[in-house]
N, C-alpha and C. Protein backbone atom coordinates (compact mmCIF):
# COMPACT_ATOMS: atom_id res chain seq x y z
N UNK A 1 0.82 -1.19 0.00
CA UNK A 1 0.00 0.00 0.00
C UNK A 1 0.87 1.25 0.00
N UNK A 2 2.00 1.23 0.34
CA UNK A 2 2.84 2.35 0.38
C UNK A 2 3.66 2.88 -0.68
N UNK A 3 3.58 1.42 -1.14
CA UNK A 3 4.68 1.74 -2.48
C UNK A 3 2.78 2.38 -3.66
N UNK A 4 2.28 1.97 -3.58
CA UNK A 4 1.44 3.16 -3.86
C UNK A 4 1.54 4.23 -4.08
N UNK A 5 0.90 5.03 -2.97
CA UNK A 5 1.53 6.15 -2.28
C UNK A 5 2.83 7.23 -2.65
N UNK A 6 3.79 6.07 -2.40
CA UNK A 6 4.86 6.88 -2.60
C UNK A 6 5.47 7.09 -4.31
N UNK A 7 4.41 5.92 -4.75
CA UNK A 7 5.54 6.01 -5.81
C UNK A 7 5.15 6.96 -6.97
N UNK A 8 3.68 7.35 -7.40
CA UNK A 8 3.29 8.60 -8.18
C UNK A 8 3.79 9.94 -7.36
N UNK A 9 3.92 10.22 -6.40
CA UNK A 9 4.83 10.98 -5.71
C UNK A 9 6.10 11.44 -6.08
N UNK A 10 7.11 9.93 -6.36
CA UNK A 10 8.35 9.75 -6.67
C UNK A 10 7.93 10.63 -8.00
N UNK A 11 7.56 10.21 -9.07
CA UNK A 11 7.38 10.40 -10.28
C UNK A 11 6.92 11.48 -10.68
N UNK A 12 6.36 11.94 -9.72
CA UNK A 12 6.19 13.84 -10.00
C UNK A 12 7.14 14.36 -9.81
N UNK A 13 7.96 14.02 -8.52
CA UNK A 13 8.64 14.91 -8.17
C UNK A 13 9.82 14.58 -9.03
N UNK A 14 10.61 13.64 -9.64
CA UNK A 14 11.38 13.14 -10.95
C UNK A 14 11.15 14.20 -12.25
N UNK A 15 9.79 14.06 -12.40
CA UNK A 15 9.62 14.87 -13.71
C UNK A 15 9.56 16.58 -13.62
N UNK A 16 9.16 17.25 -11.91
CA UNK A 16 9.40 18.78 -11.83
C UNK A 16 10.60 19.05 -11.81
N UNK A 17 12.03 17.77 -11.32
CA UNK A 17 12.97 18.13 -11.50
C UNK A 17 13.75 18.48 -12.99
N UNK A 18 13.40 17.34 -13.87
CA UNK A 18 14.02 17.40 -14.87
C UNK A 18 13.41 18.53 -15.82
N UNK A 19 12.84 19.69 -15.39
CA UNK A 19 12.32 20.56 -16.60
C UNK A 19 10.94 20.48 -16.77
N UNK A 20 10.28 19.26 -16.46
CA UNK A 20 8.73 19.28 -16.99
C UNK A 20 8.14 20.47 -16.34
N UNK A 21 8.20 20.95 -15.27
CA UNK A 21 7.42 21.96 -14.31
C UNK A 21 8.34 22.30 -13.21
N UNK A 22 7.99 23.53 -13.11
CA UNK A 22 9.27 23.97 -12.11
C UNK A 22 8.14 24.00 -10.94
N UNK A 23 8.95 23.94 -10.01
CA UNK A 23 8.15 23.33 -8.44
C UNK A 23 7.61 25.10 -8.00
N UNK A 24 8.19 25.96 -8.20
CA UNK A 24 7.56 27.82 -7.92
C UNK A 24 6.38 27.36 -8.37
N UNK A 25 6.07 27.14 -10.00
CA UNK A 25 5.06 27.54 -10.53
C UNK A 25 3.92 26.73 -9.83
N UNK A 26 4.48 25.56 -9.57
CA UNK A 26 3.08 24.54 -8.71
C UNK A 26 2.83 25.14 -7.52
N UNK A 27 3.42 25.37 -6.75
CA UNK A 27 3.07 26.10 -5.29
C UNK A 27 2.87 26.92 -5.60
N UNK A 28 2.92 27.95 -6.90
CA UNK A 28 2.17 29.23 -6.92
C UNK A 28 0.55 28.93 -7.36
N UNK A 29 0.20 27.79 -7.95
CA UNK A 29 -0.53 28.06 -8.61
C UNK A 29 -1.81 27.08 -7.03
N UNK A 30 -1.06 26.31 -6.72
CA UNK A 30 -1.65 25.64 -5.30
C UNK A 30 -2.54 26.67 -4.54
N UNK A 31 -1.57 27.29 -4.27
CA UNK A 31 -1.36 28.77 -2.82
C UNK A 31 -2.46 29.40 -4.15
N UNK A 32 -2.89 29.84 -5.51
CA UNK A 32 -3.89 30.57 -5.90
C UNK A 32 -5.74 29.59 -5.48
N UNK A 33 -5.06 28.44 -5.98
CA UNK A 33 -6.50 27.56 -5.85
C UNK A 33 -6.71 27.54 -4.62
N UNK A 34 -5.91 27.67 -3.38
CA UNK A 34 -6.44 27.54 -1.73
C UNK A 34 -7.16 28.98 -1.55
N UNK A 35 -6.74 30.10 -2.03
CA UNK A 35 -7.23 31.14 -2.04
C UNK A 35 -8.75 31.26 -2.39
N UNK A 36 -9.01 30.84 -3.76
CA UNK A 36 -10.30 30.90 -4.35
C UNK A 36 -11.10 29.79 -4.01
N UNK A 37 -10.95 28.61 -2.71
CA UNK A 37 -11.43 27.40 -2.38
C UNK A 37 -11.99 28.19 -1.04
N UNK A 38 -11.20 28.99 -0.50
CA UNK A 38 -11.36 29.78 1.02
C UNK A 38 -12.44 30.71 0.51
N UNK A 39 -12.19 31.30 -0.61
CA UNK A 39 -13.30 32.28 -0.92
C UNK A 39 -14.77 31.48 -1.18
N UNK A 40 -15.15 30.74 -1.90
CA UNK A 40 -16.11 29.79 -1.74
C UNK A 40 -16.84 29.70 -0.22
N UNK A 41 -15.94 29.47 0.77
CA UNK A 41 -16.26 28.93 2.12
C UNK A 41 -17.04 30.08 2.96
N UNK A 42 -16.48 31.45 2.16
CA UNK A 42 -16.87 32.40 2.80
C UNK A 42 -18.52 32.65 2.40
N UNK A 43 -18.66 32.52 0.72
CA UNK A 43 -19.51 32.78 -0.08
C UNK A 43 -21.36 31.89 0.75
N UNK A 44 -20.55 29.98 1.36
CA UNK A 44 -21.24 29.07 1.41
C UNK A 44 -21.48 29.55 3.08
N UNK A 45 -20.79 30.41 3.88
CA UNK A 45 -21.12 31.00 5.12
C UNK A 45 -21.96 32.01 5.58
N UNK A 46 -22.23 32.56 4.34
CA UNK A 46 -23.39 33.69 4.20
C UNK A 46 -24.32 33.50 3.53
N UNK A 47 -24.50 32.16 3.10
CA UNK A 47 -25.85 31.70 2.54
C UNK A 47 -26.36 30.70 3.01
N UNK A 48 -26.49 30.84 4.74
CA UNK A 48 -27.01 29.90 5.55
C UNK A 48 -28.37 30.05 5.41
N UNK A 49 -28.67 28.57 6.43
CA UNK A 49 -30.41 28.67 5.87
C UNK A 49 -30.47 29.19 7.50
N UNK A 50 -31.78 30.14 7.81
CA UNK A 50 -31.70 30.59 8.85
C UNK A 50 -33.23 31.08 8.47
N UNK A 51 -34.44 31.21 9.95
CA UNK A 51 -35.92 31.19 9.53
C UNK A 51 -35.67 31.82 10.93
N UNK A 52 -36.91 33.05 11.15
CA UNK A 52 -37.35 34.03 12.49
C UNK A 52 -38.74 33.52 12.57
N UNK A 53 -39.66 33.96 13.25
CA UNK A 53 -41.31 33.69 13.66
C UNK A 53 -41.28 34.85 14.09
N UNK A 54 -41.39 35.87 12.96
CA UNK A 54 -41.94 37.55 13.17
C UNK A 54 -43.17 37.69 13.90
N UNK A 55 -44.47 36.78 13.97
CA UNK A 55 -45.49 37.36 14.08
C UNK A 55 -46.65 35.71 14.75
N UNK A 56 -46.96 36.16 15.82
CA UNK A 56 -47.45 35.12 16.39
C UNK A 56 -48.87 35.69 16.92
N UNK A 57 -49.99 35.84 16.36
CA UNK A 57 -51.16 36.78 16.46
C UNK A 57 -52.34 36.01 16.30
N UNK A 58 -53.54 36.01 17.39
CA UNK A 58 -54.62 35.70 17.79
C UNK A 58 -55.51 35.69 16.39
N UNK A 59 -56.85 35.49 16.64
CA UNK A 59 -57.55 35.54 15.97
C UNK A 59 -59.55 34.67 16.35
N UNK A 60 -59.85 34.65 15.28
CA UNK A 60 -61.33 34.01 15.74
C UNK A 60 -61.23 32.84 15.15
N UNK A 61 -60.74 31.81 16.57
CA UNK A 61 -60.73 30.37 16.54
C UNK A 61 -59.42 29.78 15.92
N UNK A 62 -58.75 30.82 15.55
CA UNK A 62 -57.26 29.89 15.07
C UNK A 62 -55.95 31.04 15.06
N UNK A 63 -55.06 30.54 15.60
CA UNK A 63 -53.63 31.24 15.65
C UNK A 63 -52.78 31.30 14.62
N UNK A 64 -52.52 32.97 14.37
CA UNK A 64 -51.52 33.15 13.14
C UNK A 64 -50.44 33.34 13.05
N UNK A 65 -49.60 32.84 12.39
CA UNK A 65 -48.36 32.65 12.71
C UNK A 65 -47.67 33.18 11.54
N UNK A 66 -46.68 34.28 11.04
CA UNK A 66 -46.10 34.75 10.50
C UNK A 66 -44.50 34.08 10.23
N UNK A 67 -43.76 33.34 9.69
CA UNK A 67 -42.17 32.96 9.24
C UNK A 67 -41.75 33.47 8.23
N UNK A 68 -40.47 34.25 8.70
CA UNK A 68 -39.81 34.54 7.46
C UNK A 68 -38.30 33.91 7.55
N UNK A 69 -38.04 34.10 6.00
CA UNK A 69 -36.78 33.13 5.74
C UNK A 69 -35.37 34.52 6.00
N UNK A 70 -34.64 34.47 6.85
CA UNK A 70 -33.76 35.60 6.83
C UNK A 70 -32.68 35.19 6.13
N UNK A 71 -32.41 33.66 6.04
CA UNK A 71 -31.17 33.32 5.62
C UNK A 71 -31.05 33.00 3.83
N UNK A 72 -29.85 32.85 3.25
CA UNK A 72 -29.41 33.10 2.02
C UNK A 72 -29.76 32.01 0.66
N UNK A 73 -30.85 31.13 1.23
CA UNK A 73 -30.88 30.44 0.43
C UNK A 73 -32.81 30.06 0.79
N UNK A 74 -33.16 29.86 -0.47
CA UNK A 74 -34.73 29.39 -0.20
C UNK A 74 -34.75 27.75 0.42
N UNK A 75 -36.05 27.97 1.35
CA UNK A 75 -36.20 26.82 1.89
C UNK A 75 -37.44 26.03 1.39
N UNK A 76 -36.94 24.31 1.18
CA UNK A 76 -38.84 23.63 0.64
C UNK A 76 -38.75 22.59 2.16
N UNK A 77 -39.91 22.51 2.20
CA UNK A 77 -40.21 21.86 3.75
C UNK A 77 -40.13 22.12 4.70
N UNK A 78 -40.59 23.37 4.99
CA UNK A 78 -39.79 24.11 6.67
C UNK A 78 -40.78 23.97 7.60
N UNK A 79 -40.81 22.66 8.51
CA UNK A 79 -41.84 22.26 9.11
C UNK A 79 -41.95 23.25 10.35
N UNK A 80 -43.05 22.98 11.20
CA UNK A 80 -42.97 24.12 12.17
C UNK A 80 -43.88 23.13 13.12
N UNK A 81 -44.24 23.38 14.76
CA UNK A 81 -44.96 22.87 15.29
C UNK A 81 -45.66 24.06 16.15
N UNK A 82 -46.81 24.16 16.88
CA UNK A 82 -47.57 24.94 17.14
C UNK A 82 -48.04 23.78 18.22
N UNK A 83 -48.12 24.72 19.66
CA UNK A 83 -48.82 23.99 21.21
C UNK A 83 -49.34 25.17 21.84
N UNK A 84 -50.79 25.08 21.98
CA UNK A 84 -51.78 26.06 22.73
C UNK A 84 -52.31 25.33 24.16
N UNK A 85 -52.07 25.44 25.33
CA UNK A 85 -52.58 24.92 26.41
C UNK A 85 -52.86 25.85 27.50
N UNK A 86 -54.02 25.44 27.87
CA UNK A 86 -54.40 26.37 29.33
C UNK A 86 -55.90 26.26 29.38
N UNK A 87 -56.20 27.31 29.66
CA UNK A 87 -57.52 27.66 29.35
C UNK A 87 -58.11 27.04 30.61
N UNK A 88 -59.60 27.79 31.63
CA UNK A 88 -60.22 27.33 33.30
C UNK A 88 -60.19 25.40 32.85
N UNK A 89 -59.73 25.07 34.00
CA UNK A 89 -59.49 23.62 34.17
C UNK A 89 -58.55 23.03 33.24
N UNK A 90 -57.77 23.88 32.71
CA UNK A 90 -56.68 22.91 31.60
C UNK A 90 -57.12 22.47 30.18
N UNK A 91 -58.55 22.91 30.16
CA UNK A 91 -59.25 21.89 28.95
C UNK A 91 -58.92 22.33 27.36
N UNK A 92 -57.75 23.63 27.30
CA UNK A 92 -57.21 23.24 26.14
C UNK A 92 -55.84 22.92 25.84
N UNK A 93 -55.76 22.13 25.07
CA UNK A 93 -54.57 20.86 24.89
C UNK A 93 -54.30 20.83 23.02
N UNK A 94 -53.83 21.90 22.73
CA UNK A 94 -53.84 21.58 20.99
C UNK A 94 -52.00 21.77 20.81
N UNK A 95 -51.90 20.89 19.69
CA UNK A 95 -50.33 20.36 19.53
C UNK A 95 -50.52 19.78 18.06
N UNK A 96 -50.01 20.68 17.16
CA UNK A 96 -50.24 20.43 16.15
C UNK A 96 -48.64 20.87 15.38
N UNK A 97 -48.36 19.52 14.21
CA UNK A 97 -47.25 20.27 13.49
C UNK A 97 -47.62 20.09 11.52
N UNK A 98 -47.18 21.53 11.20
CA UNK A 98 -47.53 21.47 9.44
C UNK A 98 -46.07 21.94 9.18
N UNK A 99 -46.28 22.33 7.59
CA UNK A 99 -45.13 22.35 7.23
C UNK A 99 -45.62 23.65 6.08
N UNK A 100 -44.58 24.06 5.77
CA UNK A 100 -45.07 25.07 4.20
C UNK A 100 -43.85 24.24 3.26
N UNK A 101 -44.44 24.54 2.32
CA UNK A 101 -43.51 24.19 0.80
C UNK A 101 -42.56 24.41 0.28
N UNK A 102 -42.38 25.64 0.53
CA UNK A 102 -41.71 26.34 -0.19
C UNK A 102 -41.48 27.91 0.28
N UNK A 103 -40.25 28.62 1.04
CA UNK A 103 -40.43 30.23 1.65
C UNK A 103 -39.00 30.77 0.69
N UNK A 104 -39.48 31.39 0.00
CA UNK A 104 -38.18 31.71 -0.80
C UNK A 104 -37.44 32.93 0.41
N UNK A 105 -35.91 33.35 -0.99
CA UNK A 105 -34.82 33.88 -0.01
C UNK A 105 -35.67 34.96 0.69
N UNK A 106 -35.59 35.46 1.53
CA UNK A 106 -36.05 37.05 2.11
C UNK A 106 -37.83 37.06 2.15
N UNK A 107 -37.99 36.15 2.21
CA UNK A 107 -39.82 35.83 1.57
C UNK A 107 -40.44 35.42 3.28
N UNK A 108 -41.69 35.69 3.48
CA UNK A 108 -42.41 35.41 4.80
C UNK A 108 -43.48 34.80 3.94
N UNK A 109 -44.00 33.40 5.43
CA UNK A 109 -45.63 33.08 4.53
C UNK A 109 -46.18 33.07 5.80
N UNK A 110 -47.66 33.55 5.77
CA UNK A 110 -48.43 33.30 6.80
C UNK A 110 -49.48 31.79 6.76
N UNK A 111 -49.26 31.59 8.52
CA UNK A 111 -50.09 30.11 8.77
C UNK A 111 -50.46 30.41 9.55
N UNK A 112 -51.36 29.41 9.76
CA UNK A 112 -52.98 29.57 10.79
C UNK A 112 -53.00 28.45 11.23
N UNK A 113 -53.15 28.00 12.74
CA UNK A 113 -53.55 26.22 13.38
C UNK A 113 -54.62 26.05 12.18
N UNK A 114 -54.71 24.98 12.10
CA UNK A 114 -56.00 24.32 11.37
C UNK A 114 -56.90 23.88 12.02
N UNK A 115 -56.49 23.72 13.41
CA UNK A 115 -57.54 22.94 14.81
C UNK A 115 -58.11 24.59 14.96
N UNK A 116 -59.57 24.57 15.64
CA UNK A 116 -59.96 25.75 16.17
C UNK A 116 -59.58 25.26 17.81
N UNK A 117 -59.80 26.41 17.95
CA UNK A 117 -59.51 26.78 19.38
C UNK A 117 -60.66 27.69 19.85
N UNK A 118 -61.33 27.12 20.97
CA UNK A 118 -62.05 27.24 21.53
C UNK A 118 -62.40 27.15 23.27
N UNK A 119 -62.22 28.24 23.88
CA UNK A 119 -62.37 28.04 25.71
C UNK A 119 -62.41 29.21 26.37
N UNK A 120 -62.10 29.07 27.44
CA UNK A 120 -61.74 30.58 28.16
C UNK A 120 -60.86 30.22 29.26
N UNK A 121 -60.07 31.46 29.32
CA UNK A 121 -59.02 31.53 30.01
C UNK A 121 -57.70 31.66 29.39
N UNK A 122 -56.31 31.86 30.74
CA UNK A 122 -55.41 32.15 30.01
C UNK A 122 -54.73 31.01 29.68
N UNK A 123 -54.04 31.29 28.23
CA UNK A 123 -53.09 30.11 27.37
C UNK A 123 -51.58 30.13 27.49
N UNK A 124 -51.08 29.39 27.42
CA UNK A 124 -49.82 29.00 27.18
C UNK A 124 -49.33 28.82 25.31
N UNK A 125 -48.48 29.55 24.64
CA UNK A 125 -48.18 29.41 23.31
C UNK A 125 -47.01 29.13 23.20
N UNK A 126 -46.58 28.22 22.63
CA UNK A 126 -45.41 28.02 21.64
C UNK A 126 -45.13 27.64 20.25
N UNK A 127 -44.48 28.14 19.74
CA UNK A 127 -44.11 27.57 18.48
C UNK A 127 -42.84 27.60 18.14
N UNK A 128 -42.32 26.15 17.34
CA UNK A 128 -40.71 25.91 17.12
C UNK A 128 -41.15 25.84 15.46
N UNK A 129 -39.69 26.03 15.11
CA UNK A 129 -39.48 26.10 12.95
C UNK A 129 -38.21 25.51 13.18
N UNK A 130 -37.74 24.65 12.21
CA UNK A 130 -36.94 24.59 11.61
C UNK A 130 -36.30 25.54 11.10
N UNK A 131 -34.76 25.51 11.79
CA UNK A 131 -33.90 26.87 11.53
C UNK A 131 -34.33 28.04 12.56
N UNK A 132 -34.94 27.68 13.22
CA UNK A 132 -35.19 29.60 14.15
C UNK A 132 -35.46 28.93 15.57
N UNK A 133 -35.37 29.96 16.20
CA UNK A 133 -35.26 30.24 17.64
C UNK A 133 -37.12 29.84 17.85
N UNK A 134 -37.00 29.63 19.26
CA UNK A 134 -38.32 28.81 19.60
C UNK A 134 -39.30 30.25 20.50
N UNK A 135 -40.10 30.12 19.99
CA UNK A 135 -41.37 31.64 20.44
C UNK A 135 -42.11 30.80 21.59
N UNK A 136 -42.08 31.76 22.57
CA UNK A 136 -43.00 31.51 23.53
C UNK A 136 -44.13 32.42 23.99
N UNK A 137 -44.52 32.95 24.31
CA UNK A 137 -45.60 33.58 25.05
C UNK A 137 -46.91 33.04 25.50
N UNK A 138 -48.24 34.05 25.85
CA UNK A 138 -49.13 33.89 26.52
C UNK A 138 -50.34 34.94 26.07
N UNK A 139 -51.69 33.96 26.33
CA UNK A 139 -52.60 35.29 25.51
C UNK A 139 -53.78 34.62 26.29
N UNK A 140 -54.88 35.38 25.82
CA UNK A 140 -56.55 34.74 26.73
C UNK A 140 -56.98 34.19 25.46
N UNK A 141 -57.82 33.37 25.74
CA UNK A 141 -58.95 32.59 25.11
C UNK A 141 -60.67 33.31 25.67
N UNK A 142 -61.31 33.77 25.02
CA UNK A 142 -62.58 34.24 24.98
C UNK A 142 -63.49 33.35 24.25
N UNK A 143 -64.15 32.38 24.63
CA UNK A 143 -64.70 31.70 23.37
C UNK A 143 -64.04 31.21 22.46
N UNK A 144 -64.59 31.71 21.09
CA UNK A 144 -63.72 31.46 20.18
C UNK A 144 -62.28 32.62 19.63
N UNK A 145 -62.45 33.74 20.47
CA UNK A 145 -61.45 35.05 20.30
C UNK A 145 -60.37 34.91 20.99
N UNK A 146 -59.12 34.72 20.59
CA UNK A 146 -57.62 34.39 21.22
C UNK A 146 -56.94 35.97 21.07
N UNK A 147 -56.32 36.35 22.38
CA UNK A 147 -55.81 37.41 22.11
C UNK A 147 -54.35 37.10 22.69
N UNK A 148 -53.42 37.26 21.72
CA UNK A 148 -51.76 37.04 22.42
C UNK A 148 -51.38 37.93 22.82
N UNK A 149 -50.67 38.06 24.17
CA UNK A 149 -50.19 39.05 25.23
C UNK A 149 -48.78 39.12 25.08
């Protein structure tokens, strides 16, 4: 396995001696391609995928939820999950997860639970996304009128 290894090695370095390629020009041209390989890395570091939850807002019977894509590249499948609990005696319990399709670069889409929500009293909210920081807060339940605090 070594003589492998070593031996196209041998044979380069045989042929930069004798004239085929002078050994400057290879390490110059090395030291250019590490340059423009590093630049890439920088390019692939600022086009992270990265998602916020701008907007987390009540409504009649279902919660709206605002995501936008902050980061440098469009996203397809950016699942999200949504948990509403509280409400006099605990009796609401909703835990639901969807997904959107498709949020292009710099692009927001708005979503809505699909479960209604229905009780009174105060709630407990969260919602997590793929790629973003996890939203918490708290709002009342009126019937069917959710107001986030």
């Amino acid at each position: 396995m070594q003589f492998l290894i070593k031996k196209p090695f041998i044979i380069f370095i045989n042929f930069c001696k004798h004239g085929g390629i002078k050994l400057k020009k290879i390490i110059t041209i090395l030291a250019v391609g590490v340059f423009i390989l590093a630049g890439y890395g920088v390019v692939a570091d600022n086009a992270k995928i990265k998602t916020e939850i701008v907007e987390v807002n009540g409504g009649i019977g279902h919660l709206n939820i605002v995501i936008e894509n902050t980061g440098g590249i469009a996203i397809e499948n950016l699942e999200y999950q949504v948990s509403i609990q509280g409400g006099i005696l605990n009796n609401i319990d909703i835990k639901e997860s969807s997904n959107i399709n498709f949020l292009g670069m710099q692009s927001s889409e708005k979503s809505k639970t699909s479960k209604i929500v229905f009780g009174f009293g105060k709630i407990d909210i969260s919602v997590d996304a793929d790629y973003a920081e996890s939203w918490s807060g708290q709002g009342l339940v009126f019937g069917p009128f959710i107001l986030v605090t």
